[in-house]
Protein backbone atom coordinates (compact mmCIF):
# COMPACT_ATOMS: atom_id res chain seq x y z
CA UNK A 1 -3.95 2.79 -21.43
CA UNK A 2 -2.82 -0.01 -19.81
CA UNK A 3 -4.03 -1.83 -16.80
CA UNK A 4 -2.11 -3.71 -14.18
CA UNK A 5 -2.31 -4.76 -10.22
CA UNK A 6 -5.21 -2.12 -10.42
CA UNK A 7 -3.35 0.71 -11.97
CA UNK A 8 -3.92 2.84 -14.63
CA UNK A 9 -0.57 2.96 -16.75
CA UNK A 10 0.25 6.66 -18.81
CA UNK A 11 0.05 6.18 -22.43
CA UNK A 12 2.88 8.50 -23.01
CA UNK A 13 5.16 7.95 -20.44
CA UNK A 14 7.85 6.06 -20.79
CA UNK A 15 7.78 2.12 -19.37
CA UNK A 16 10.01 2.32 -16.61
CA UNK A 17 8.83 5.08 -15.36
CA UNK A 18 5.16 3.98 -15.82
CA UNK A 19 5.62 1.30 -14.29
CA UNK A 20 6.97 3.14 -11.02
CA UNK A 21 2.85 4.14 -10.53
CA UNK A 22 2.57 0.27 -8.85
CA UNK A 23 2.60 0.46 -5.50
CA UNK A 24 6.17 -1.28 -3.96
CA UNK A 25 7.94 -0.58 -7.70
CA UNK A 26 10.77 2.54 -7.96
CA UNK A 27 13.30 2.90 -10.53
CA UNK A 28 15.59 0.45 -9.83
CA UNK A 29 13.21 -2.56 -9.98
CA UNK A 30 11.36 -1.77 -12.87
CA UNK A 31 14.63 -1.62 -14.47
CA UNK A 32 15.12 -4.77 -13.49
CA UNK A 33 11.85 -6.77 -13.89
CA UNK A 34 12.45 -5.03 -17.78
CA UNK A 35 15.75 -6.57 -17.93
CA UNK A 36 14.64 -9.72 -17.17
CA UNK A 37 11.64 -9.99 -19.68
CA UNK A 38 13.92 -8.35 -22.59
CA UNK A 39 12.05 -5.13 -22.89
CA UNK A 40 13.55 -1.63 -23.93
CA UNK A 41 12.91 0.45 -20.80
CA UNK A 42 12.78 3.51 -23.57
CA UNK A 43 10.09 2.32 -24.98
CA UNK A 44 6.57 4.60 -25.01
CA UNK A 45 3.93 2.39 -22.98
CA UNK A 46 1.45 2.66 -26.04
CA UNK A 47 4.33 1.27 -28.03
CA UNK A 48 4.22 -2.06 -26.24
CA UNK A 49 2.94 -5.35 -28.17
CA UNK A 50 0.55 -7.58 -26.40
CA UNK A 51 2.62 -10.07 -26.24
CA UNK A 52 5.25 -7.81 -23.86
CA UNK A 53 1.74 -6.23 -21.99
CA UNK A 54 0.80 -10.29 -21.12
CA UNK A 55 4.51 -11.22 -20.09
CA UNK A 56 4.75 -8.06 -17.93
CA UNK A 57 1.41 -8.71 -16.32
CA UNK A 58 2.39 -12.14 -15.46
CA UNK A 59 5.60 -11.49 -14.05
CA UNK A 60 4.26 -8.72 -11.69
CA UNK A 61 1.00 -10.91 -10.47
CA UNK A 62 3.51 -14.19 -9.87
CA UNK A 63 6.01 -12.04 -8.64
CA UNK A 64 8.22 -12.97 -5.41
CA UNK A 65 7.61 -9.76 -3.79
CA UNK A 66 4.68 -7.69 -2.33
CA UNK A 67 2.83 -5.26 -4.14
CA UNK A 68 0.10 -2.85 -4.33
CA UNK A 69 -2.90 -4.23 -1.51
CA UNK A 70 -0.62 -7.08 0.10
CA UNK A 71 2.42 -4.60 0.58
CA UNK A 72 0.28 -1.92 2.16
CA UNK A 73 -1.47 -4.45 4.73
CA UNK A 74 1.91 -5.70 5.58
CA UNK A 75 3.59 -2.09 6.40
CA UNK A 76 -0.26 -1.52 8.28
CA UNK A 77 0.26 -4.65 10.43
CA UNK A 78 3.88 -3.88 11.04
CA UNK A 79 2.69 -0.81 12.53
CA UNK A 80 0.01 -1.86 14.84
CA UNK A 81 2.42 -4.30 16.26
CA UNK A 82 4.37 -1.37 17.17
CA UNK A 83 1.59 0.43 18.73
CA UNK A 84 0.84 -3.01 20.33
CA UNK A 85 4.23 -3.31 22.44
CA UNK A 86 4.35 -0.12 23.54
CA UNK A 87 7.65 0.79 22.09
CA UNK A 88 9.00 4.25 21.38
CA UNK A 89 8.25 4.01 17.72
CA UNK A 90 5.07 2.91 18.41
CA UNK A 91 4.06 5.45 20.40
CA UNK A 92 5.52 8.15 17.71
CA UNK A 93 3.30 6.38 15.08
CA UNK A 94 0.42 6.87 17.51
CA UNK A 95 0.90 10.39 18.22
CA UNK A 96 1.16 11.33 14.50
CA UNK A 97 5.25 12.48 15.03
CA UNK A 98 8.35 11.26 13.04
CA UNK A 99 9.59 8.01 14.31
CA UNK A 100 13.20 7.78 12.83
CA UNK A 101 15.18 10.50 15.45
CA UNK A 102 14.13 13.50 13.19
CA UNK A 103 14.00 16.96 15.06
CA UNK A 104 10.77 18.53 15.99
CA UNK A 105 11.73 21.68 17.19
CA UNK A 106 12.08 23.50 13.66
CA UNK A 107 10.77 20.42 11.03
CA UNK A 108 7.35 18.63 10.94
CA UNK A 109 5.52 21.75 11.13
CA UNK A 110 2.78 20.64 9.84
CA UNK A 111 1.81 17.48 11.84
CA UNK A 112 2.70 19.82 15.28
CA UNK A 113 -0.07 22.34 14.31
CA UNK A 114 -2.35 19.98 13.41
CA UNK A 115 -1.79 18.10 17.07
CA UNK A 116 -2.33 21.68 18.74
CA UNK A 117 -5.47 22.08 17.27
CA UNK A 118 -6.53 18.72 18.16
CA UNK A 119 -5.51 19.16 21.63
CA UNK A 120 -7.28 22.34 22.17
CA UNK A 121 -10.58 20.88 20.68
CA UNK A 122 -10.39 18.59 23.72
């Protein structure tokens, strides 16, 4: 088992899709951060050498792009500037509704009950 950015890694998964258990990292860019360090995506994680376990570990801590702890603060603080100006998608956020022009009449059944039940507690 493999350790990186905090994760536990799946011994018998494959890398690219291991790798997709990092917070900020799909498909398509582990893909790519494998291309670049010259590593079979197909490969088992177990099967990896040290040497490829060190250069992956490198690349994703010096990376150019957010991940795992910094990536989640950064979507947080997005979102409480929302709620901060007052604006319509800050106000959805707030109320626990979806914020992209989805339909609540039939969808987000879920988050409606659970805001009737909080409303009649009151």
């Amino acid at each position: 088992m493999i350790r990186i950015l905090g994760n536990n890694l799946a011994n018998k998964k494959k890398i690219y899709i291991g790798l997709t258990s990092i917070y900020g990292i799909g498909i398509s860019r582990s893909k790519s951060i494998l291309k670049e360090l010259n590593i079979n995506p197909d490969l088992k994680i177990f099967n990896l050498t040290e040497k490829e376990i060190f250069n992956l570990r490198n690349k994703l801590e010096n990376s150019e792009f957010k991940l795992e702890g910094d990536l989640r603060r950064y979507i947080s603080l997005n979102i409480k500037r929302l709620i901060n100006i007052n604006c319509f998608r800050g106000r959805r956020h707030l109320k626990g509704l979806p914020s992209r022009g989805q339909r609540t009449r039939t969808n987000s059944r879920t988050v409606r009950r659970s805001l009737k039940i909080f409303i009649y507690k009151k």
